[in-house]
Each structure stands twice: as C-alpha cells, then as structure tokens.
C-alpha atoms as a PDB file:
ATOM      1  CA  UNK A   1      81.804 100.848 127.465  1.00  0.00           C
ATOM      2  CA  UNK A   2      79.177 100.988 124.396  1.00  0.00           C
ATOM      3  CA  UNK A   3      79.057 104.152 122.660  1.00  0.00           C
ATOM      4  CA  UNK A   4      76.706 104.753 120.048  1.00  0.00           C
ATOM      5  CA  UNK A   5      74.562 107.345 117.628  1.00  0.00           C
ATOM      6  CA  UNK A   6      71.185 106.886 117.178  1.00  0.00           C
ATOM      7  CA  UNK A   7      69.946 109.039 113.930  1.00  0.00           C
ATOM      8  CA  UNK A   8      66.294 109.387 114.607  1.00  0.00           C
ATOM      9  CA  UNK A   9      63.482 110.109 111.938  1.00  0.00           C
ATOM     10  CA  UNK A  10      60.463 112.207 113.470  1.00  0.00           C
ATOM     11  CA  UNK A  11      57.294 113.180 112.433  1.00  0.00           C
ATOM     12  CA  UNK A  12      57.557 116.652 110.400  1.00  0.00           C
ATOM     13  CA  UNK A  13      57.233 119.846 112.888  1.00  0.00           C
ATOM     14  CA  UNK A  14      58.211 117.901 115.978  1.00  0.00           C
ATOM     15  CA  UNK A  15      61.604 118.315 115.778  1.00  0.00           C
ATOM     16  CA  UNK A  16      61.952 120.486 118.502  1.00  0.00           C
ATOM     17  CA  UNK A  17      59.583 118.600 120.857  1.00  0.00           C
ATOM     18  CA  UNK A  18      61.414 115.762 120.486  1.00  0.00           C
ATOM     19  CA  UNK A  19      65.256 117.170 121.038  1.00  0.00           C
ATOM     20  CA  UNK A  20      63.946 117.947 124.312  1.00  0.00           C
ATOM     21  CA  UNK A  21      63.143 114.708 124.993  1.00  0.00           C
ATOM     22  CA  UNK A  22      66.328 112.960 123.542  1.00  0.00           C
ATOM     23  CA  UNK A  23      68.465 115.889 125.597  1.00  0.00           C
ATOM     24  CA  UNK A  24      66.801 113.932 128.686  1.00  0.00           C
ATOM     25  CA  UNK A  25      68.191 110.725 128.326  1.00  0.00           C
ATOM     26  CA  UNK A  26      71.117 110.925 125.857  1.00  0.00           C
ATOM     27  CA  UNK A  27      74.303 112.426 126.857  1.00  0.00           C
ATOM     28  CA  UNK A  28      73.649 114.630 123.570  1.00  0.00           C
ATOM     29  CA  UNK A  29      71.463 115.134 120.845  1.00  0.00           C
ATOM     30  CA  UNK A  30      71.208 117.746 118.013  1.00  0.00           C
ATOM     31  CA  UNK A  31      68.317 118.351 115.133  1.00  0.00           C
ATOM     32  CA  UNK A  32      70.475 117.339 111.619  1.00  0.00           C
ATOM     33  CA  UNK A  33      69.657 118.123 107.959  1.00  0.00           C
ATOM     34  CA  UNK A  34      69.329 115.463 105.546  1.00  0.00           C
ATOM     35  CA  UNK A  35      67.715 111.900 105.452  1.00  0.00           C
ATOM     36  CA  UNK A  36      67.283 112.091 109.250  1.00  0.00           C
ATOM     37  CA  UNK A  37      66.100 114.834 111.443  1.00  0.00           C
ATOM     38  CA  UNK A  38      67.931 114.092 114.785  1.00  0.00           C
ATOM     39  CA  UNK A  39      70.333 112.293 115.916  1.00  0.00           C
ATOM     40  CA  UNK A  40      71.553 111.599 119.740  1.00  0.00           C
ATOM     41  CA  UNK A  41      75.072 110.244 121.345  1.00  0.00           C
ATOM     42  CA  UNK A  42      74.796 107.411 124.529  1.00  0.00           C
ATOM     43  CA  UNK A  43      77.094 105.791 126.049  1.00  0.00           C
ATOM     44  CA  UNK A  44      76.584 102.923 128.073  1.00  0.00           C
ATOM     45  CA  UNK A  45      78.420  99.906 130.184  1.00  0.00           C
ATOM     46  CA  UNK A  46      76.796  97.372 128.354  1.00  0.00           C
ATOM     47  CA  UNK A  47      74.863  96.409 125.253  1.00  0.00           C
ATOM     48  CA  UNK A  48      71.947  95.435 127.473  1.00  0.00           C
ATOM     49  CA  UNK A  49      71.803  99.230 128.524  1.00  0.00           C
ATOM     50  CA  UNK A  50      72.125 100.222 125.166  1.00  0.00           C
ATOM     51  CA  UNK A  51      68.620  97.733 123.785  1.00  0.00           C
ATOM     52  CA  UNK A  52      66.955  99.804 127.053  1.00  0.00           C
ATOM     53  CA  UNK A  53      67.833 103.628 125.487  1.00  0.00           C
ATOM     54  CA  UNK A  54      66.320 102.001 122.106  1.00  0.00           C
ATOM     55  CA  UNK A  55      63.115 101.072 123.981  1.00  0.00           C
ATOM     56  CA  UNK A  56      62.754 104.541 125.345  1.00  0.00           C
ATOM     57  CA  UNK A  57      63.194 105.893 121.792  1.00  0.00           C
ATOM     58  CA  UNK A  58      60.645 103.566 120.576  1.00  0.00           C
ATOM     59  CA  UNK A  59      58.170 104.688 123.443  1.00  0.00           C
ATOM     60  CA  UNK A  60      58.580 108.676 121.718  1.00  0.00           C
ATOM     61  CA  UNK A  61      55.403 108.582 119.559  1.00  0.00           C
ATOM     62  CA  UNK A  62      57.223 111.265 117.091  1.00  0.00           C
ATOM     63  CA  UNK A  63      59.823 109.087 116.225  1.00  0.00           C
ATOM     64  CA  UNK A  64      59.036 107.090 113.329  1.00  0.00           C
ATOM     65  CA  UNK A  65      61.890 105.569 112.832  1.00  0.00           C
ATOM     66  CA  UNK A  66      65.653 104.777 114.248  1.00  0.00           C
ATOM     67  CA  UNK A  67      69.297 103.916 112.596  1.00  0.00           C
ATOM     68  CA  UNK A  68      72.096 102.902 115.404  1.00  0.00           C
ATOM     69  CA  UNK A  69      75.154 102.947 114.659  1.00  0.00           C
ATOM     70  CA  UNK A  70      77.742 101.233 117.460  1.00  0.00           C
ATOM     71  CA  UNK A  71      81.194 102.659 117.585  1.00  0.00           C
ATOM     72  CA  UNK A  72      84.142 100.140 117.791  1.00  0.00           C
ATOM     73  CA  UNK A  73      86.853 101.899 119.784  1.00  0.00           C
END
C-alpha cells in the first residue's frame, strides 16, 4: 500500500472549485493556509496507481502546481 499527500497550488479564487474536485478522487482533501492552498490524502496498491492520481491532478486546469510527499510506513 502507497499512501501519500499531495499539497496542491491553485489558481487564486478557485479554491473551492477545486476541493470539490480533489474530494472526487482522493480519499480526502482539505483547503490549507500557507505556501499551498490544498492539499489531498490517496492511498493506493501501487506506485503505478499513485503516477495515475498525479495525472488526474495535472488534467485540473486550476492547479498550477503539485508537491507529493510519499509516506514510508
């Protein structure tokens, strides 16, 4: 099992439009405060799955840009 957090860096004012569309496909997601604006939780069988939930992030137009971070446990 892969778990990991993806903090996700949106366009300003779409932060709401785009929680609803990481609530979708993440097992959870929240709006944050700081240098990134959301971030989402997967978890996923194997790494291959895991580059697939980072393609459908890349597909959100909002999102400009994406830092993963893979747990180890």
């Amino acid at each position: 099992m892969v778990t990991a957090f993806v903090l996700c860096g949106v366009s300003p004012g779409t932060e709401r439009a785009v929680l609803q569309k990481l609530q979708r496909i993440s097992q959870e997601a929240h709006i944050i405060y700081g240098q990134y604006d959301l971030i989402a939780k997967i978890s996923v069988d194997r790494c291959e799955d895991l580059e697939a939930f980072i393609s459908k992030l890349r597909d959100i137009k909002e999102i400009q840009n994406t830092h993963t971070w893979i747990t180890m446990d």
